[in-house]
C-alpha atoms as a PDB file:
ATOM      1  CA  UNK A   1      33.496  26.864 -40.383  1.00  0.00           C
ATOM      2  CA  UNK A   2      34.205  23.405 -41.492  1.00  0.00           C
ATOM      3  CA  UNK A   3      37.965  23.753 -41.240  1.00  0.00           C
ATOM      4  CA  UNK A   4      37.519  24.051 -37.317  1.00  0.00           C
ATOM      5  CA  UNK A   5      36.139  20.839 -37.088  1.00  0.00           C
ATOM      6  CA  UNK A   6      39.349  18.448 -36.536  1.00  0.00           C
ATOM      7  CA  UNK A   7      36.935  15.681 -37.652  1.00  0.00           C
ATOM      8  CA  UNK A   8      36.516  16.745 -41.331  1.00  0.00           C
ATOM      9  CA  UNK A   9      40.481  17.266 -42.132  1.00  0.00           C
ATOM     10  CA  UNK A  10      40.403  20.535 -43.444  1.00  0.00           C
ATOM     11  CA  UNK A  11      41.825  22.999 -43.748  1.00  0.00           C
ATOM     12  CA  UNK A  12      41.590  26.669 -44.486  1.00  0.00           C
ATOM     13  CA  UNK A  13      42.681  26.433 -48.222  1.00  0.00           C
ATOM     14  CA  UNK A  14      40.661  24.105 -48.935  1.00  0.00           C
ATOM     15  CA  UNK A  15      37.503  26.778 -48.765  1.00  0.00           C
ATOM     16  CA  UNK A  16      37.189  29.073 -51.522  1.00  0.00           C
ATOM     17  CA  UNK A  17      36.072  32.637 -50.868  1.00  0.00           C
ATOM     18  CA  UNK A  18      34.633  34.831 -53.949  1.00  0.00           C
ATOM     19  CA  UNK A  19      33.088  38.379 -54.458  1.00  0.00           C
ATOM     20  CA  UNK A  20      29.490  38.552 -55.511  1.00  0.00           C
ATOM     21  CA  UNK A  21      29.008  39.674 -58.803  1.00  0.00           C
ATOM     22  CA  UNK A  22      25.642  41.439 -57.580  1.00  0.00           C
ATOM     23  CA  UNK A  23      25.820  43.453 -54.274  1.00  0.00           C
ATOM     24  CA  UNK A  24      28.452  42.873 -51.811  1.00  0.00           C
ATOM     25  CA  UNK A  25      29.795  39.919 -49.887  1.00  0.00           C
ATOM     26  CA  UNK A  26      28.794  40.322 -46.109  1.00  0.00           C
ATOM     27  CA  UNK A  27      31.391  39.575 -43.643  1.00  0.00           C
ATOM     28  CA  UNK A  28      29.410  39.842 -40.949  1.00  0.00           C
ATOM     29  CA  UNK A  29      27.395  36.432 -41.561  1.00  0.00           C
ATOM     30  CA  UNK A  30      30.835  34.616 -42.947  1.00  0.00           C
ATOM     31  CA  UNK A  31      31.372  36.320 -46.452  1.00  0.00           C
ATOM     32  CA  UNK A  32      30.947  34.091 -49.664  1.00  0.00           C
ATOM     33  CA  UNK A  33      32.613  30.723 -50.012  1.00  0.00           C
ATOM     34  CA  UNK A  34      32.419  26.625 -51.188  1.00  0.00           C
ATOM     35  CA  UNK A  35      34.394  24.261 -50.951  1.00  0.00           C
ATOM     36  CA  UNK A  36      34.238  20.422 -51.838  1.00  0.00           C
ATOM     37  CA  UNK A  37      34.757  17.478 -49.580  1.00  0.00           C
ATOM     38  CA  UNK A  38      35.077  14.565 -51.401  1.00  0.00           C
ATOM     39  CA  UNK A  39      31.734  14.305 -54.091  1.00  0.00           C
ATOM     40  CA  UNK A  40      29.986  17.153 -51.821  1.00  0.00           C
ATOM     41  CA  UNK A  41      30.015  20.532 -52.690  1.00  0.00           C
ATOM     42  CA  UNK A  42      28.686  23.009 -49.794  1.00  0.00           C
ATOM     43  CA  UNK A  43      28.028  27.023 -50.794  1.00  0.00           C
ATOM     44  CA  UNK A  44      27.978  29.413 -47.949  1.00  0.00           C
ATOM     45  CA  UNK A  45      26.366  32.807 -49.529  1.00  0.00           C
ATOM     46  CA  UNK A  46      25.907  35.695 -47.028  1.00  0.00           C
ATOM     47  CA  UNK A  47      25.285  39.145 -49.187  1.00  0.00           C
ATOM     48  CA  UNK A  48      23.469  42.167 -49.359  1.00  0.00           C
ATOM     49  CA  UNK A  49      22.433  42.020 -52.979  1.00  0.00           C
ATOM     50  CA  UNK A  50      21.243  46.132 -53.334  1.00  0.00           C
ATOM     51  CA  UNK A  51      18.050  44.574 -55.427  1.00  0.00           C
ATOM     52  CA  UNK A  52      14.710  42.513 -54.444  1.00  0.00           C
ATOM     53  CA  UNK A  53      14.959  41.258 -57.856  1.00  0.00           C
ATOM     54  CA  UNK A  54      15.923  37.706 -58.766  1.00  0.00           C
ATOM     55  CA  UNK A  55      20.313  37.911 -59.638  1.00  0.00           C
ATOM     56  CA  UNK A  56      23.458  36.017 -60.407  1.00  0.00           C
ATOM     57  CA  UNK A  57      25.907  36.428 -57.530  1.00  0.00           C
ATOM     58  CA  UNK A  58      28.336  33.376 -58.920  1.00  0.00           C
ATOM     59  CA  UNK A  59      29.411  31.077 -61.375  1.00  0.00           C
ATOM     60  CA  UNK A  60      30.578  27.247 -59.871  1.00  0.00           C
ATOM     61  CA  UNK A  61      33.623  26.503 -61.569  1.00  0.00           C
ATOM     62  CA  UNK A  62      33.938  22.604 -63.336  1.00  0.00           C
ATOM     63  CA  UNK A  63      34.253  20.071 -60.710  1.00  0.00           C
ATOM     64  CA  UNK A  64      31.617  21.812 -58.309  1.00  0.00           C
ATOM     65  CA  UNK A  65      28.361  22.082 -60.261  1.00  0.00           C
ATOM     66  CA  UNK A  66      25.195  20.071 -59.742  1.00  0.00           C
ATOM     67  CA  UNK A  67      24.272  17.645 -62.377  1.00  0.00           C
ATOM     68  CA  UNK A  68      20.538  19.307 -61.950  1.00  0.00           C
ATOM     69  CA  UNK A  69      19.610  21.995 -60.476  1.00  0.00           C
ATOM     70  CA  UNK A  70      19.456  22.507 -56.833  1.00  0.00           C
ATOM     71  CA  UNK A  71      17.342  24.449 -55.231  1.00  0.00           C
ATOM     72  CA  UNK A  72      18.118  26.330 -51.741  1.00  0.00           C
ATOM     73  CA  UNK A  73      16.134  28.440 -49.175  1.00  0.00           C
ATOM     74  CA  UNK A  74      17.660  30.812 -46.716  1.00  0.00           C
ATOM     75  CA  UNK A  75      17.136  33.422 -44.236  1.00  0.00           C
ATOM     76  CA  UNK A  76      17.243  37.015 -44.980  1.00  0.00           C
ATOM     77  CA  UNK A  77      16.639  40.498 -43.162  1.00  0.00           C
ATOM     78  CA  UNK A  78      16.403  43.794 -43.461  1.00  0.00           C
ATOM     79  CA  UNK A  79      17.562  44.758 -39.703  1.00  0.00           C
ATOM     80  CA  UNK A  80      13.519  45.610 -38.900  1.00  0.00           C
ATOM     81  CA  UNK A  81      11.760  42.918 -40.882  1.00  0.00           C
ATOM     82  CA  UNK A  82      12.800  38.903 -40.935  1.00  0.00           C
ATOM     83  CA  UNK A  83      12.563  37.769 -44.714  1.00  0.00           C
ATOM     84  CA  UNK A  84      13.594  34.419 -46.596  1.00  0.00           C
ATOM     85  CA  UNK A  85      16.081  34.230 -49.613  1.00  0.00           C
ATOM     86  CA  UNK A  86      15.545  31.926 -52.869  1.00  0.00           C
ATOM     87  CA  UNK A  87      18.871  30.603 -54.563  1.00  0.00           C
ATOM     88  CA  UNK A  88      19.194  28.088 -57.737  1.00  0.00           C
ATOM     89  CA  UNK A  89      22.445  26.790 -58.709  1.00  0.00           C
ATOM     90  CA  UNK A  90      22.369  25.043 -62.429  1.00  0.00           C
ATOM     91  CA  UNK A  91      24.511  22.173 -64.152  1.00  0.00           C
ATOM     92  CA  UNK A  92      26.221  25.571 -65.630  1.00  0.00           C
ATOM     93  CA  UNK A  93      27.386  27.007 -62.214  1.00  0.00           C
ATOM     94  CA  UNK A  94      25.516  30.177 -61.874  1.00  0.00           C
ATOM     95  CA  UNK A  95      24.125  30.486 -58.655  1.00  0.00           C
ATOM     96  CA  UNK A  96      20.945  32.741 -58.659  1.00  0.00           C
ATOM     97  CA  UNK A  97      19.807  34.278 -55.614  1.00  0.00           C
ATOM     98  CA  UNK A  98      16.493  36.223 -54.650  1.00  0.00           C
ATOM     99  CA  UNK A  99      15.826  38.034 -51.591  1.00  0.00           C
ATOM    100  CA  UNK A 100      12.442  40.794 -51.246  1.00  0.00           C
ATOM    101  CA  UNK A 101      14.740  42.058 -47.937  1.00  0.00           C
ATOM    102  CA  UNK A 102      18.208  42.101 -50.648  1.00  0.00           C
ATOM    103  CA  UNK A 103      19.929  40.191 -48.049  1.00  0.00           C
ATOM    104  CA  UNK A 104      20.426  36.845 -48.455  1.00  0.00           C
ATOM    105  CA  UNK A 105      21.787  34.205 -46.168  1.00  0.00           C
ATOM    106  CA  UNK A 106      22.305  30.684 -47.386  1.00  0.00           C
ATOM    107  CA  UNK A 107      24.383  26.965 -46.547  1.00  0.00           C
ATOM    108  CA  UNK A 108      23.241  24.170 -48.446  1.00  0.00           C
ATOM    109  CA  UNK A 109      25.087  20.974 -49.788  1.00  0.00           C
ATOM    110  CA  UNK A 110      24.702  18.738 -52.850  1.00  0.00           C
ATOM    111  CA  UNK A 111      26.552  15.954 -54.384  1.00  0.00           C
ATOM    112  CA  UNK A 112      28.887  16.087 -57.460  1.00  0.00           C
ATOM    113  CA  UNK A 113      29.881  13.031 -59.293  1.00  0.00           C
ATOM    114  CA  UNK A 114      32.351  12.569 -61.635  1.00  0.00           C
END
């Protein structure tokens, strides 16, 4: 994760992990977490939702939400059949996340400013 890189000047507390509100946070692919570096916020969401259907896994709290919404596209698999997952974040926080294979596995990035 970022706090590995020596480069960044992380470090561990500076990442955020959080439960899924929907389905369960998968350790396997590196659990849920974000965490802000300077004006950039980056979301790691890795979790097998139990539904195809289009949830709220999170809410950003103040001081990491998008002005706009941002729109993400993942991977997403079923162990037999490769899939993609969907996920929306709004200027509210909640983070919305769709996946036909219910797992969804997503990084993206977006700016913040104050």
């Amino acid at each position: 994760f970022a706090y590995n890189n020596p480069n960044l000047k992380m470090s561990k507390s500076n990442v955020i992990y959080f439960t899924p509100q929907v389905g369960e946070s998968w350790s396997d692919w590196g659990g849920c977490f974000y965490y802000k570096r300077g004006t950039t916020v980056t979301v790691h969401i890795a979790v097998k939702l139990g539904t195809s259907n289009r949830v709220r896994v999170f809410n950003l709290p103040v001081g990491y939400r998008p002005s706009a919404t941002v729109v993400a596209w993942g991977g997403g698999a079923d162990g037999e059949v490769p899939d993609f997952s969907f996920c929306e974040t709004y200027d509210s926080g909640d983070v919305m996340v769709k996946s036909n294979s219910q797992y969804a596995l997503i990084l993206y990035s977006f700016d913040v400013f104050a």
